[in-house]
N, C-alpha and C. Protein backbone atom coordinates (compact mmCIF):
# COMPACT_ATOMS: atom_id res chain seq x y z
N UNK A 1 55.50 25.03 -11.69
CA UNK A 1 56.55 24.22 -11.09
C UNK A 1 57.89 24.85 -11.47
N UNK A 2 58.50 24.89 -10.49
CA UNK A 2 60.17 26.22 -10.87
C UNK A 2 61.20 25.57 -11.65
N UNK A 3 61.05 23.84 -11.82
CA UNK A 3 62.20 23.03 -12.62
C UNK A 3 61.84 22.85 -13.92
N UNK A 4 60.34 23.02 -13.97
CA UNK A 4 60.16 22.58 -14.85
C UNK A 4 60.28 23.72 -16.80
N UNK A 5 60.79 23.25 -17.30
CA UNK A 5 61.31 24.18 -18.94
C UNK A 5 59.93 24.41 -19.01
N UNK A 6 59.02 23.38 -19.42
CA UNK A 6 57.99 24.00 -20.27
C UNK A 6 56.76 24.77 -19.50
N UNK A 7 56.87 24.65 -17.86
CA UNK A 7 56.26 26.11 -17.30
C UNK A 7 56.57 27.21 -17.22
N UNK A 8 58.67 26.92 -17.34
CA UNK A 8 59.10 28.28 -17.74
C UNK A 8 58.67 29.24 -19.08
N UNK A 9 58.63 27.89 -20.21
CA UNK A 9 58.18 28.59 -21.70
C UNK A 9 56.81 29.30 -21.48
N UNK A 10 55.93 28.54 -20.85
CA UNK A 10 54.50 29.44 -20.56
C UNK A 10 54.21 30.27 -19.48
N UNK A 11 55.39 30.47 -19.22
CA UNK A 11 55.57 32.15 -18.36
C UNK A 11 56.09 33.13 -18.77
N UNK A 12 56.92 32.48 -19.80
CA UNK A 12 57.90 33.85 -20.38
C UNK A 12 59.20 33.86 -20.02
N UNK A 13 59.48 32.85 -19.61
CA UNK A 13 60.66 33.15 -18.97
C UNK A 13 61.94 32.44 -19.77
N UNK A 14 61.30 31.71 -20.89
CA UNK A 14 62.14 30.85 -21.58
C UNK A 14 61.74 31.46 -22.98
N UNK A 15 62.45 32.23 -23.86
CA UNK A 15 62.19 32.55 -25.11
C UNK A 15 61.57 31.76 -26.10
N UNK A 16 61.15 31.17 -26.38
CA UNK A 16 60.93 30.38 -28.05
C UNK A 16 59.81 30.55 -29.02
N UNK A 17 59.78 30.28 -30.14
CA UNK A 17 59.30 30.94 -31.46
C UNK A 17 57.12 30.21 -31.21
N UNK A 18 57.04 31.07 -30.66
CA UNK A 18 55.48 30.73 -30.11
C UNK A 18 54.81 30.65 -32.23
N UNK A 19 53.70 29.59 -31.80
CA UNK A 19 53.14 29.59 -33.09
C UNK A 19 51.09 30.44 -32.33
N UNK A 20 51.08 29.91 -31.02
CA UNK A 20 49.58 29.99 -30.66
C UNK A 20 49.93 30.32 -29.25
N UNK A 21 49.14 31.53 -28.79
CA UNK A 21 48.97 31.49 -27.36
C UNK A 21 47.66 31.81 -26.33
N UNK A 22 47.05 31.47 -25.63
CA UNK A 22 46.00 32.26 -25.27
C UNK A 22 46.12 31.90 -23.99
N UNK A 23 45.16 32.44 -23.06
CA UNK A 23 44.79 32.38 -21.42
C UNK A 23 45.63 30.86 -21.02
N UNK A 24 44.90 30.32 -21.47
CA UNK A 24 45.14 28.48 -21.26
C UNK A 24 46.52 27.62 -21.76
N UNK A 25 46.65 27.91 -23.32
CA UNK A 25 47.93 27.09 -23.44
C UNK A 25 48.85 28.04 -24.03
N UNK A 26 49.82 27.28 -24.74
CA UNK A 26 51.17 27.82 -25.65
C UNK A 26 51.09 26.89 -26.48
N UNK A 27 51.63 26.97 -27.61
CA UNK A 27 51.99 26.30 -28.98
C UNK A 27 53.47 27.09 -29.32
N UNK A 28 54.39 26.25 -29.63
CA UNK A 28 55.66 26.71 -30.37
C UNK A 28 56.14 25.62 -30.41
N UNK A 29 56.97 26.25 -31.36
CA UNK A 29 58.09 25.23 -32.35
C UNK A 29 59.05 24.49 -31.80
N UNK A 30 58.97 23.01 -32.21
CA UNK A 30 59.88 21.60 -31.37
C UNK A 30 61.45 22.32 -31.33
N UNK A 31 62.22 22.19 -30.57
CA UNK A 31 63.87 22.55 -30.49
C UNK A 31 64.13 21.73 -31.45
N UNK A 32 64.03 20.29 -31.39
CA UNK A 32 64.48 19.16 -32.23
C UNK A 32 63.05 18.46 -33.23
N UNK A 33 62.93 19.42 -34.02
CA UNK A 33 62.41 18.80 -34.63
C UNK A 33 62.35 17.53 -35.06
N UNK A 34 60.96 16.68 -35.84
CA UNK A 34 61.36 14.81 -36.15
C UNK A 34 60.35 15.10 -37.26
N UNK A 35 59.83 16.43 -37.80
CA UNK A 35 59.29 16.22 -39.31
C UNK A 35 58.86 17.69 -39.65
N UNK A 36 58.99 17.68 -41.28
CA UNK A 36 58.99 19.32 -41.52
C UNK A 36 58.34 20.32 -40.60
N UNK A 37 57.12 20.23 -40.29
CA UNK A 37 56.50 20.53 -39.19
C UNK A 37 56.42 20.02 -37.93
N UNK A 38 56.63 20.51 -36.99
CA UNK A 38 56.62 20.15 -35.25
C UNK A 38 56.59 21.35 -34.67
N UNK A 39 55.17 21.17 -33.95
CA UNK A 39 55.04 22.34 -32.89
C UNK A 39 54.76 21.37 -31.76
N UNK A 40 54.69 21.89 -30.38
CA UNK A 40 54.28 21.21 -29.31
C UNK A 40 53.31 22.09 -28.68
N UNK A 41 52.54 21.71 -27.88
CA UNK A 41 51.10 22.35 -27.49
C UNK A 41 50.85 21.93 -26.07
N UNK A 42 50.84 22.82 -24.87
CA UNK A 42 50.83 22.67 -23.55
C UNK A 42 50.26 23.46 -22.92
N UNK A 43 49.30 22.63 -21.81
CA UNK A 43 48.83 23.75 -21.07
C UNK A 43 49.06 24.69 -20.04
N UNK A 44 48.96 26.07 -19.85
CA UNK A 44 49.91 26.84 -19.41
C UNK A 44 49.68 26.12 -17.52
N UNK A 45 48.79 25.36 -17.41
CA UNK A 45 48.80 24.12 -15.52
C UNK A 45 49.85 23.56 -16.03
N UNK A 46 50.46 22.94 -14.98
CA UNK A 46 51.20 22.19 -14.98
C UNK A 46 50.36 21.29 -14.41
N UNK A 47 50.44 20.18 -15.23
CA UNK A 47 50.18 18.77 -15.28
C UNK A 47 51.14 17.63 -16.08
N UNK A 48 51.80 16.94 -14.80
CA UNK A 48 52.96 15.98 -15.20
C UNK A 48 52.48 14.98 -16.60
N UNK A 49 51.40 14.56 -16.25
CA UNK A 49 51.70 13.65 -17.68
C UNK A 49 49.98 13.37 -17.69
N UNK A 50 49.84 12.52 -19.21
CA UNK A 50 48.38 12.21 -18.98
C UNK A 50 47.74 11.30 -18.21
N UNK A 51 48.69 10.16 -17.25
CA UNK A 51 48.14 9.90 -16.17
C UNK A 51 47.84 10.81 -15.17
N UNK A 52 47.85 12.00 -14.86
CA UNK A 52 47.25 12.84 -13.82
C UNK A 52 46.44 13.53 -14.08
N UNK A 53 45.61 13.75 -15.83
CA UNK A 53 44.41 14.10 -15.59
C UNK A 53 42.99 13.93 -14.71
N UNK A 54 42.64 15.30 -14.33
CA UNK A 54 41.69 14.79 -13.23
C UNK A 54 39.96 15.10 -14.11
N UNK A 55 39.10 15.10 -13.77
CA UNK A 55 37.72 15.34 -14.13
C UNK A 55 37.88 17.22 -14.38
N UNK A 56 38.50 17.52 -13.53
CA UNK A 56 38.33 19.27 -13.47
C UNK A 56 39.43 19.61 -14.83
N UNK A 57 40.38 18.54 -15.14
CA UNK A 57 41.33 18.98 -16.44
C UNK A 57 40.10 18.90 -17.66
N UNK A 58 39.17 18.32 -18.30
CA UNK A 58 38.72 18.13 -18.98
C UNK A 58 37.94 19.08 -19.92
N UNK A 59 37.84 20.31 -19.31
CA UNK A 59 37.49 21.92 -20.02
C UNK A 59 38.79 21.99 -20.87
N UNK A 60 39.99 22.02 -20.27
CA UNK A 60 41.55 22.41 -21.01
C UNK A 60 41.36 21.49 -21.70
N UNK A 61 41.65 20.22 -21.60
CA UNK A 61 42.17 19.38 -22.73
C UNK A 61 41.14 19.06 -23.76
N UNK A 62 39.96 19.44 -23.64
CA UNK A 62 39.02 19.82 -24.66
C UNK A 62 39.20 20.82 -25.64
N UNK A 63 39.54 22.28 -24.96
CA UNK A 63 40.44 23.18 -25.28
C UNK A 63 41.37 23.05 -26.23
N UNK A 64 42.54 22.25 -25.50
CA UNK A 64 43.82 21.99 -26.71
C UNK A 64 43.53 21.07 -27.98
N UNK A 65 42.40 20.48 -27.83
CA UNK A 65 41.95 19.29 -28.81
C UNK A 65 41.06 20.34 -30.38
N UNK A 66 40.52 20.90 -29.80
CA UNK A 66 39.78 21.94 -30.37
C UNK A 66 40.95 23.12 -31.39
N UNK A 67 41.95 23.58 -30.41
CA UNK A 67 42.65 24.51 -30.82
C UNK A 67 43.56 23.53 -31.85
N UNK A 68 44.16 22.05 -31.72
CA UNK A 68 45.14 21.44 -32.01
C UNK A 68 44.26 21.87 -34.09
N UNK A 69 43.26 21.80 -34.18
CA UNK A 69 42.62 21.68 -36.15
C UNK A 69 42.74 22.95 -36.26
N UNK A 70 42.82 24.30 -35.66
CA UNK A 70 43.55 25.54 -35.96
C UNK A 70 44.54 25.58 -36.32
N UNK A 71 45.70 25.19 -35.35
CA UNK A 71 47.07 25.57 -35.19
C UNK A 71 47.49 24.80 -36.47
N UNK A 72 47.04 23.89 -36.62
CA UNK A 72 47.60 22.80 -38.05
C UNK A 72 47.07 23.32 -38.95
N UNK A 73 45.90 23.80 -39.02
CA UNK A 73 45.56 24.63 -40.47
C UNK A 73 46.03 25.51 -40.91
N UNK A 74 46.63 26.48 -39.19
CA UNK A 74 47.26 27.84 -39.70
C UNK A 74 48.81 27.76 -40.47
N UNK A 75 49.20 26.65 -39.91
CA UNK A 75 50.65 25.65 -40.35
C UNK A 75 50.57 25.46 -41.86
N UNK A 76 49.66 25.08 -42.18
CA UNK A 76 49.30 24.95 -43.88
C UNK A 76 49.23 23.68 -43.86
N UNK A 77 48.94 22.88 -42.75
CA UNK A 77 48.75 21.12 -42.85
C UNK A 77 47.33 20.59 -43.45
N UNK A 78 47.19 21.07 -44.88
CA UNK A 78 45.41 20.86 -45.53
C UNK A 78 45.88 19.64 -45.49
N UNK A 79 46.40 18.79 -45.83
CA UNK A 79 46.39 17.33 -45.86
C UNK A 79 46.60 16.29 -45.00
N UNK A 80 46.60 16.54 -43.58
CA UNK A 80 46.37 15.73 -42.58
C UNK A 80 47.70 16.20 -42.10
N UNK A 81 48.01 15.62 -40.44
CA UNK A 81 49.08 15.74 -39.82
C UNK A 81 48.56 14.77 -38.43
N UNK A 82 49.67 14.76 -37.56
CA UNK A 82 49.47 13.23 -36.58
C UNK A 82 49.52 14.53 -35.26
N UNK A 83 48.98 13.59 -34.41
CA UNK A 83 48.94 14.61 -32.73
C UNK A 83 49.44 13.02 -32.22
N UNK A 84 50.22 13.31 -31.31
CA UNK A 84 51.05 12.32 -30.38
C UNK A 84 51.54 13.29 -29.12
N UNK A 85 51.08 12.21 -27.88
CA UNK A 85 51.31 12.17 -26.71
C UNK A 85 52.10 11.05 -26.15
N UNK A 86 52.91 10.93 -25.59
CA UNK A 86 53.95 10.31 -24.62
C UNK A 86 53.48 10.35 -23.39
N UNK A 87 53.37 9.32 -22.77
CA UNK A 87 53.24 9.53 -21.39
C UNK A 87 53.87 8.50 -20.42
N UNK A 88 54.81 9.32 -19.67
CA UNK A 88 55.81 8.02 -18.55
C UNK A 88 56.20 7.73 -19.40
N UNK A 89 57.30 7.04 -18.45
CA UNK A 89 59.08 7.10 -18.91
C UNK A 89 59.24 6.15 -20.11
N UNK A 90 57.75 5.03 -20.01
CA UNK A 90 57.91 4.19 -21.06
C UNK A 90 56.75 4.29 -22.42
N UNK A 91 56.34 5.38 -22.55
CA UNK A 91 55.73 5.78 -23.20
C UNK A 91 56.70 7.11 -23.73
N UNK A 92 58.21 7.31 -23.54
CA UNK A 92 58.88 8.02 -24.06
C UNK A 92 58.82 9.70 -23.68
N UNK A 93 58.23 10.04 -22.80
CA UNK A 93 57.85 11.03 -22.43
C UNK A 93 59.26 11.77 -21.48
N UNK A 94 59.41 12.69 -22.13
CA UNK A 94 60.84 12.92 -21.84
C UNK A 94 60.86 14.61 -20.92
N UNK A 95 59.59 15.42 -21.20
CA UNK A 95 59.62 16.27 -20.39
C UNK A 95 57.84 16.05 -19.57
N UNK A 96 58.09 16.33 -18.19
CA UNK A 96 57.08 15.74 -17.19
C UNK A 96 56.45 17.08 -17.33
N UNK A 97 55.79 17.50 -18.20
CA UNK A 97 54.49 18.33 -18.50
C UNK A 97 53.95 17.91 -19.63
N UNK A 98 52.24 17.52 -19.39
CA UNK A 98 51.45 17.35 -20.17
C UNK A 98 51.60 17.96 -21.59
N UNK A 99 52.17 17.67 -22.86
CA UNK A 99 51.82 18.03 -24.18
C UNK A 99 51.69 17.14 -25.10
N UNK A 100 51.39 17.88 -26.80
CA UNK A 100 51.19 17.10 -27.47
C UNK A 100 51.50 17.52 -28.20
N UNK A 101 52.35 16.53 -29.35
CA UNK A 101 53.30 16.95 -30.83
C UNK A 101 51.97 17.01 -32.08
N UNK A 102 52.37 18.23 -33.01
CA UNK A 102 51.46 18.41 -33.95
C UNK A 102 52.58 18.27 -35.03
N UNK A 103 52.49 16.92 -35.71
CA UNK A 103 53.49 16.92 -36.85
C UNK A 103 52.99 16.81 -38.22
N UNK A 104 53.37 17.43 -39.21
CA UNK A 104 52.96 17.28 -40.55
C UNK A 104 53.87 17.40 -41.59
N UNK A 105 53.73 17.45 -42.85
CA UNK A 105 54.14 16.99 -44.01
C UNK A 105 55.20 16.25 -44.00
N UNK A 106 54.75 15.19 -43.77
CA UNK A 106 55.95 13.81 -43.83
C UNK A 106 54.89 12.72 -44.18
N UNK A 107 56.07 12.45 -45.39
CA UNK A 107 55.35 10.93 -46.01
C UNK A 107 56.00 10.29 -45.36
N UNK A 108 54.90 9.07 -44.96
CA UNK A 108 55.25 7.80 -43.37
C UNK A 108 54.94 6.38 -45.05
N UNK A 109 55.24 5.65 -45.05
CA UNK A 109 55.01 4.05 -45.24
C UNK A 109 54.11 3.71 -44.18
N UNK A 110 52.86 3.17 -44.91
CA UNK A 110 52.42 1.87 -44.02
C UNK A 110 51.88 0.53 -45.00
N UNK A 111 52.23 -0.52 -43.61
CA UNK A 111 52.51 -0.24 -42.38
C UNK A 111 54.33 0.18 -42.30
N UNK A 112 54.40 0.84 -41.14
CA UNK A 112 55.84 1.07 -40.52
C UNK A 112 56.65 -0.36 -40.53
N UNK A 113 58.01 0.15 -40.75
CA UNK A 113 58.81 -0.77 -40.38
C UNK A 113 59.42 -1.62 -41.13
């Protein structure tokens, strides 16, 4: 999609500090980070959000689910880290391509709030 940033990032056409890449997705580092660690993880389809997964997406996002306990290990996250997805405008989802935040070493309180 030609508007979209994060098909530009998985073309090359947008520079940023890649952590993982292969055939299928990209992994690199949040612009704005929200905890010591933040990478984001997308597949190099464009797919607007996780309401438009179809039956034929389900090889990829198996894929990124699989790759997501690599990329955090290679991070040095031995002690757990959170995967979060946004989806639609009210689910906070702020860029309309399918990804997912890999955040770690941050002590959270629970419960929140």
């Amino acid at each position: 999609m030609s508007d979209c940033i994060f098909c530009k990032i998985a073309e090359g056409e947008i520079p940023t500090a890649k952590v993982y890449e292969d055939d299928q997705i990209v992994c690199f580092h949040d612009a704005d980070p929200q905890a010591p660690v933040h990478v984001l993880i997308i597949p190099k389809k464009h797919i607007p959000s996780m309401d438009d997964l179809t039956e034929e997406d389900a090889t990829l996002v198996g894929h990124i689910m699989v790759k997501i306990k690599d990329i955090a290990r290679d991070l040095g996250l031995t002690n757990g880290y959170r995967v979060v997805n946004n989806c639609g405008e009210d689910g906070f989802q702020t860029v309309k391509h399918l990804h997912f935040h890999i955040l770690g070493k941050r002590k959270m309180t629970w419960p929140p709030g």
